[in-house]
PDB file of N, CA and C in Angstrom:
ATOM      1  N   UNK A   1      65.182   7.438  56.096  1.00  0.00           N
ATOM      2  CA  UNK A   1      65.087   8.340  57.215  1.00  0.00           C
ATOM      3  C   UNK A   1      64.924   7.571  58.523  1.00  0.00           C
ATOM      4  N   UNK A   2      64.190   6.538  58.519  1.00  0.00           N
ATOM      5  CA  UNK A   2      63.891   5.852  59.495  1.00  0.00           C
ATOM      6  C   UNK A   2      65.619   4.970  60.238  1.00  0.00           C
ATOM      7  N   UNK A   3      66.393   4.846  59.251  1.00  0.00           N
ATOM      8  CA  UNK A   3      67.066   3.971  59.734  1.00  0.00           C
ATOM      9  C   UNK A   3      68.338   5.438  60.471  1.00  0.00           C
ATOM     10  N   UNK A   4      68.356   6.569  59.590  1.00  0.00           N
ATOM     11  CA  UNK A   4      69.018   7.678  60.409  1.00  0.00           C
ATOM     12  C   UNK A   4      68.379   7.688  61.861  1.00  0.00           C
ATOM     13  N   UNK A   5      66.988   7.819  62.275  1.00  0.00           N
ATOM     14  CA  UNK A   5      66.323   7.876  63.339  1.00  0.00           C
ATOM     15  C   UNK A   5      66.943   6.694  64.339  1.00  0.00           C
ATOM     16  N   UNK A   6      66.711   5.594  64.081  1.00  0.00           N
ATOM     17  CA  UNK A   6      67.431   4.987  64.672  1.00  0.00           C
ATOM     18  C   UNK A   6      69.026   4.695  64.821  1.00  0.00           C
ATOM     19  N   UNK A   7      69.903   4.945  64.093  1.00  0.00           N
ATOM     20  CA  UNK A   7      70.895   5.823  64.877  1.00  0.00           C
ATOM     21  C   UNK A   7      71.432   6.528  65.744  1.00  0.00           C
ATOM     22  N   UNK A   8      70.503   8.032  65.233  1.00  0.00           N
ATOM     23  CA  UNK A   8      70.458   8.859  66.206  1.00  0.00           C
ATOM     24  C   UNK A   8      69.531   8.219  67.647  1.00  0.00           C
ATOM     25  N   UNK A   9      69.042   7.687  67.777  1.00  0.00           N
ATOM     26  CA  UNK A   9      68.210   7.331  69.441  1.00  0.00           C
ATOM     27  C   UNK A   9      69.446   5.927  69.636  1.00  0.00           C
ATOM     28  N   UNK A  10      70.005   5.559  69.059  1.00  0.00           N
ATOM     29  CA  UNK A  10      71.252   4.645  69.625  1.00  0.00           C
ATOM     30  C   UNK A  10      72.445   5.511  70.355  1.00  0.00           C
ATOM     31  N   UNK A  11      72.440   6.789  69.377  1.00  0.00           N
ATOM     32  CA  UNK A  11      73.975   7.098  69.941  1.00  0.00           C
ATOM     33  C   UNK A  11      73.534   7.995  70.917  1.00  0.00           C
ATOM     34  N   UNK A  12      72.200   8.528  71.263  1.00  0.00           N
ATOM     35  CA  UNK A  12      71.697   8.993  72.691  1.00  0.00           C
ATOM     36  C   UNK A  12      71.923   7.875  73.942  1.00  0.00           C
ATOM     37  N   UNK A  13      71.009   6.872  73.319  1.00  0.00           N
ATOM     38  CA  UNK A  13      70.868   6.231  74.733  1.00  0.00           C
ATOM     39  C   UNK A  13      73.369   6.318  75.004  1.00  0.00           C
ATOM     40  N   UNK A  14      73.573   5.973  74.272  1.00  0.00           N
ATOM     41  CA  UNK A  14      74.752   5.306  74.549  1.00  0.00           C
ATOM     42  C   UNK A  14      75.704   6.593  75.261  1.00  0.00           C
ATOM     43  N   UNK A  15      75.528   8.349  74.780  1.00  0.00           N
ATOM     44  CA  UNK A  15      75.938   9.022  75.532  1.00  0.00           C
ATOM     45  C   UNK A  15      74.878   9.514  76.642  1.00  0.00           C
ATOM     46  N   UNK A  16      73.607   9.371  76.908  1.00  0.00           N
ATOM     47  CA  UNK A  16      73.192   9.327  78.288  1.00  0.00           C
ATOM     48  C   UNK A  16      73.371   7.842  79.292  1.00  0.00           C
ATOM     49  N   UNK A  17      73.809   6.752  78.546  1.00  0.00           N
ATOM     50  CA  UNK A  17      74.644   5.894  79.976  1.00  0.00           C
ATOM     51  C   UNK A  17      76.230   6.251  80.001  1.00  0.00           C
ATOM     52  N   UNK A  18      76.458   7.412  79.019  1.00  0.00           N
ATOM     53  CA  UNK A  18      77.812   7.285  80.046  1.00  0.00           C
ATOM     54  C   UNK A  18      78.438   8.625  80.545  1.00  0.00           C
ATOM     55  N   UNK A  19      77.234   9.479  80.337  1.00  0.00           N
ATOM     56  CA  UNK A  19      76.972  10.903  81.075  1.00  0.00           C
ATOM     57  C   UNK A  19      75.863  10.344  82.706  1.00  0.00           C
ATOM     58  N   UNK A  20      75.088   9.351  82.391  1.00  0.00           N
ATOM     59  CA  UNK A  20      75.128   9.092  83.895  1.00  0.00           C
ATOM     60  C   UNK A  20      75.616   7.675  84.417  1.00  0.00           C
ATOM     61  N   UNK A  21      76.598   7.218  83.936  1.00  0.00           N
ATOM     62  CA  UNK A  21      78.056   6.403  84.688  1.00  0.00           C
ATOM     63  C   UNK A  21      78.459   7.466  85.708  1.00  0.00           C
ATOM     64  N   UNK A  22      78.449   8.815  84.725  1.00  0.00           N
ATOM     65  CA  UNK A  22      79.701   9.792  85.508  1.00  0.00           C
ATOM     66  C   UNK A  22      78.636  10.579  87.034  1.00  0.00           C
ATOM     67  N   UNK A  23      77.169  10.570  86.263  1.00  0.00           N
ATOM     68  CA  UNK A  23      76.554  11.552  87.279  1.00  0.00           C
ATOM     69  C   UNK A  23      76.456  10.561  88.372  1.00  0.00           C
ATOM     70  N   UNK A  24      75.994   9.335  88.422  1.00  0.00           N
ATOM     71  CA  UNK A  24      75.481   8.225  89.829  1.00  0.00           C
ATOM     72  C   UNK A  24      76.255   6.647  89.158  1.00  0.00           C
ATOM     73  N   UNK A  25      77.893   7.010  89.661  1.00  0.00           N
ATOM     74  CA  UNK A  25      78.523   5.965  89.720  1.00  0.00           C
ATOM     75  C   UNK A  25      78.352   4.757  90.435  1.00  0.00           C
ATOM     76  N   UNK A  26      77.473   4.840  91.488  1.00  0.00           N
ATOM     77  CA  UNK A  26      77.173   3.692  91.743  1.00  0.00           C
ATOM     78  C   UNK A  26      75.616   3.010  92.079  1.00  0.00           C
ATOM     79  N   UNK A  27      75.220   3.696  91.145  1.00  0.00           N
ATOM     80  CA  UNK A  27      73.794   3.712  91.400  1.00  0.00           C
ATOM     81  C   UNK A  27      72.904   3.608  90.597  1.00  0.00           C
ATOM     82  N   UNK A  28      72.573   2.224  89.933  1.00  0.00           N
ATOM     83  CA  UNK A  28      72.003   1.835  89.097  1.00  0.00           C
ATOM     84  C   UNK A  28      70.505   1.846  88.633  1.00  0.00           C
ATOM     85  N   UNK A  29      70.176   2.115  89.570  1.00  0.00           N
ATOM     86  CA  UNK A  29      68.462   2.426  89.320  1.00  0.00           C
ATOM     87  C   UNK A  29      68.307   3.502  89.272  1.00  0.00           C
ATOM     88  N   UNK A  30      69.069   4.194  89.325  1.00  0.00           N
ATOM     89  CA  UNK A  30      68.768   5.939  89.284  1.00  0.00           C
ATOM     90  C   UNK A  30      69.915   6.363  87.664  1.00  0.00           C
ATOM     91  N   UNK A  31      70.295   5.545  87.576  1.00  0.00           N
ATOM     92  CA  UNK A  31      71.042   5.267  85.889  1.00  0.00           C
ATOM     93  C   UNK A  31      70.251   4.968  84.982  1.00  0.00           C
ATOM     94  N   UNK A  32      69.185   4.253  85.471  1.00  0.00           N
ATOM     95  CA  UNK A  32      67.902   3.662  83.990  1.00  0.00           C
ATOM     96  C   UNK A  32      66.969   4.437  84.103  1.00  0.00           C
ATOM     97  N   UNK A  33      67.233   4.954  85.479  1.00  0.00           N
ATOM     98  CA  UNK A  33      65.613   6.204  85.249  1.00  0.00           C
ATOM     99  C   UNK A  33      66.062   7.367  84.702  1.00  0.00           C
ATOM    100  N   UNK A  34      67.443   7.791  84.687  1.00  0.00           N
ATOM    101  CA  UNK A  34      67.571   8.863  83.843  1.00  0.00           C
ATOM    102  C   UNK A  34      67.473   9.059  82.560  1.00  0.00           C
ATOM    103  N   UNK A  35      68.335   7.882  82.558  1.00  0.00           N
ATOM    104  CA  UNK A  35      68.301   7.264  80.502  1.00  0.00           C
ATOM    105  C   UNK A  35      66.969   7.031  79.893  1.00  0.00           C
ATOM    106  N   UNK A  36      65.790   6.781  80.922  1.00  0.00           N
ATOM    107  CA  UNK A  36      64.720   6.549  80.759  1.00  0.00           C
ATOM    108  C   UNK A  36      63.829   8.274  80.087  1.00  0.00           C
ATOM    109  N   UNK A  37      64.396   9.154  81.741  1.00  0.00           N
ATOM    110  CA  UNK A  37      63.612  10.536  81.157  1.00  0.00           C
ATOM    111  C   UNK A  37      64.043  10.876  80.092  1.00  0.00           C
ATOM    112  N   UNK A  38      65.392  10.793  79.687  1.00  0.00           N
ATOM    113  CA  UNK A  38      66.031  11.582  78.659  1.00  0.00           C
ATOM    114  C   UNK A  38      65.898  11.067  77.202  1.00  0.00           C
ATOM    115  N   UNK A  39      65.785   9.744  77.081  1.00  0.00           N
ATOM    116  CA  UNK A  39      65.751   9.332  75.703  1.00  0.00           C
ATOM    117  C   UNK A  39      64.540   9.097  74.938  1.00  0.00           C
ATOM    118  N   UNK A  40      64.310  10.287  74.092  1.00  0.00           N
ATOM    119  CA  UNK A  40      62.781  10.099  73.881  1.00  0.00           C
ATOM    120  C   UNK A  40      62.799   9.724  71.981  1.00  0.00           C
ATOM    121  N   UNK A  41      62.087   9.635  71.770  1.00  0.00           N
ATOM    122  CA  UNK A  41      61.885   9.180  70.382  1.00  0.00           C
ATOM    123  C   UNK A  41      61.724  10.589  69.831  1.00  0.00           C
ATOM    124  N   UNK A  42      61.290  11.347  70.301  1.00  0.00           N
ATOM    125  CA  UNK A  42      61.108  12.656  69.553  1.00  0.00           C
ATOM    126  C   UNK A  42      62.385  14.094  69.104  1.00  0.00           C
ATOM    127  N   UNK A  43      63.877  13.394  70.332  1.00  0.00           N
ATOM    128  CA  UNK A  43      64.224  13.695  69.729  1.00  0.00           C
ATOM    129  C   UNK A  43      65.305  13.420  68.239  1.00  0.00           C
ATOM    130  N   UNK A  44      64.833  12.273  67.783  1.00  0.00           N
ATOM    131  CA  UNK A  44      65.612  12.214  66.908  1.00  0.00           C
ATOM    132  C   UNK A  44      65.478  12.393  65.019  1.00  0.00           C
ATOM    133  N   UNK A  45      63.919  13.267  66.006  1.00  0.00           N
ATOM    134  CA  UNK A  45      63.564  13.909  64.573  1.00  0.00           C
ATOM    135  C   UNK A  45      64.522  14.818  63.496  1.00  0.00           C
ATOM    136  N   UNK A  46      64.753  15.017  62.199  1.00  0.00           N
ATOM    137  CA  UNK A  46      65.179  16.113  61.566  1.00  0.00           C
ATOM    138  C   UNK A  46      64.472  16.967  60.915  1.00  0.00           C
ATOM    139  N   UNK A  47      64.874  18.056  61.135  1.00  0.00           N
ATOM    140  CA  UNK A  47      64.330  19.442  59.966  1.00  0.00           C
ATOM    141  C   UNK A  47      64.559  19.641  59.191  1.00  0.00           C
ATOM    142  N   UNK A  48      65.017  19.219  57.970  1.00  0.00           N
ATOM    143  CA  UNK A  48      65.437  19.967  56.890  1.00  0.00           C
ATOM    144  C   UNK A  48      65.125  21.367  56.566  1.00  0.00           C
ATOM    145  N   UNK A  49      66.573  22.136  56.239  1.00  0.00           N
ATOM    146  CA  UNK A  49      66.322  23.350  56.088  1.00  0.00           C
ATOM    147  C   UNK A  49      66.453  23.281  54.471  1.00  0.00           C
ATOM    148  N   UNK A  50      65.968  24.210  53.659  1.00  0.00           N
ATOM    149  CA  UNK A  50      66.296  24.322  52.491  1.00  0.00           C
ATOM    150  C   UNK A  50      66.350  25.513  51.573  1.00  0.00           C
ATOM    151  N   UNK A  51      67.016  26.577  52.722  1.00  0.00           N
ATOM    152  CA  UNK A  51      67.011  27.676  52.305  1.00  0.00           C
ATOM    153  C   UNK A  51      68.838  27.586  52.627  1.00  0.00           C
ATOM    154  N   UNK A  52      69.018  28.732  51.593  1.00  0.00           N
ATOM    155  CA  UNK A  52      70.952  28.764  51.806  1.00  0.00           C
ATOM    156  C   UNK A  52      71.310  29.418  52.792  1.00  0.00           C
ATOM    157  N   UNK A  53      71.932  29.098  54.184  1.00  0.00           N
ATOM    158  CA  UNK A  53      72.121  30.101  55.324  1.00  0.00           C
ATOM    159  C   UNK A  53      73.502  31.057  54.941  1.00  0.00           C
ATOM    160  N   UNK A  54      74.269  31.137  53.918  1.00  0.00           N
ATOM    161  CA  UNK A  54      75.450  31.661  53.916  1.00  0.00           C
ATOM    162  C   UNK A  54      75.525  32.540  54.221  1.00  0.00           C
ATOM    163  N   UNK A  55      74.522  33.024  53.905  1.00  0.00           N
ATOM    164  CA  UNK A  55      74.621  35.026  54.083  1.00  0.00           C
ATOM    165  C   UNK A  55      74.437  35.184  55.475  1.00  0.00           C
ATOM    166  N   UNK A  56      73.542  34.570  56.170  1.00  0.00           N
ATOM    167  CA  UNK A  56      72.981  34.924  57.557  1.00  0.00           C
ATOM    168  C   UNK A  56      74.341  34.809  58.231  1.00  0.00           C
ATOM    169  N   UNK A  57      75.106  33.521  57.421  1.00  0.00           N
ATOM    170  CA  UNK A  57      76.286  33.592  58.444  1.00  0.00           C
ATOM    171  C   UNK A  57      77.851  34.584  58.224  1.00  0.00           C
ATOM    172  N   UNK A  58      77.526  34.533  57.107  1.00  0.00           N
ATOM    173  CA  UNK A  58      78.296  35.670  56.429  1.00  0.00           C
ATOM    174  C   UNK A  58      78.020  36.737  57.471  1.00  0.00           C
ATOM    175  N   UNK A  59      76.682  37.534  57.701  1.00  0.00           N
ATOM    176  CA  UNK A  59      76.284  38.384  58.677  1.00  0.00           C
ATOM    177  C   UNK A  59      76.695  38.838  60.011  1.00  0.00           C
ATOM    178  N   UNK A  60      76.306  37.700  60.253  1.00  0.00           N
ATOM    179  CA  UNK A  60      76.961  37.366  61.857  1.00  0.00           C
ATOM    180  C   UNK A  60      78.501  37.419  61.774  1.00  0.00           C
ATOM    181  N   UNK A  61      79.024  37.166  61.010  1.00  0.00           N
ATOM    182  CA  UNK A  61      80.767  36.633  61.011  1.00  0.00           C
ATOM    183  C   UNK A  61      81.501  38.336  60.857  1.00  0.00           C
ATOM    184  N   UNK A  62      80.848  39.296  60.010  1.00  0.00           N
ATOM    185  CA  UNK A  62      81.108  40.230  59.826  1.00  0.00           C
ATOM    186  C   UNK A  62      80.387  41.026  60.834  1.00  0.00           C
ATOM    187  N   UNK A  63      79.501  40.805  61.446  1.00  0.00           N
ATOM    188  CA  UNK A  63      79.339  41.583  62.730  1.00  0.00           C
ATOM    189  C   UNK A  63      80.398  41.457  63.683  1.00  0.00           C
ATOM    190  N   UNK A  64      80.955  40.271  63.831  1.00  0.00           N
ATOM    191  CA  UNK A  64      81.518  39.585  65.069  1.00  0.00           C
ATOM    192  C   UNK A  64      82.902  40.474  64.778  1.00  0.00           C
ATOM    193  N   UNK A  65      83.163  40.300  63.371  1.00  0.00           N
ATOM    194  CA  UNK A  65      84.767  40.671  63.645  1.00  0.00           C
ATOM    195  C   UNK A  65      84.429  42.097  63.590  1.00  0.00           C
ATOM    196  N   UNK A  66      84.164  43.362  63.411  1.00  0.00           N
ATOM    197  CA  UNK A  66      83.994  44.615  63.718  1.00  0.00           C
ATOM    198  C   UNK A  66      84.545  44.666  65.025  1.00  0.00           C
TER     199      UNK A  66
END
């Protein structure tokens, strides 16, 4: 689990530097402080669910098309 965790907080940091490349193209200290607020360790927690969602979505899917 641990090594999924770190994964997931790799492929964050790597799409928040290049979601803010795009937000402050030329502006580098305001590039590490974002990547800074945004990349937290917490989120790369998981939940396991372990209940079967089929039906719920079954549900919804047959609401939708009505």
């Amino acid at each position: 689990m641990d090594i999924l965790k770190e994964l997931i907080f790799n492929q964050n940091k790597e799409l928040l530097k290049n979601v803010s490349d795009n937000f402050y193209p030329n502006m580098k200290e305001e590039q590490i402080e974002f990547i800074k607020n945004y990349n937290k360790k917490n989120f790369t927690y998981l939940r396991p669910v372990k209940r079967d969602l089929n039906n719920v979505y079954e549900k919804r899917l047959n609401k939708i098309m009505k």
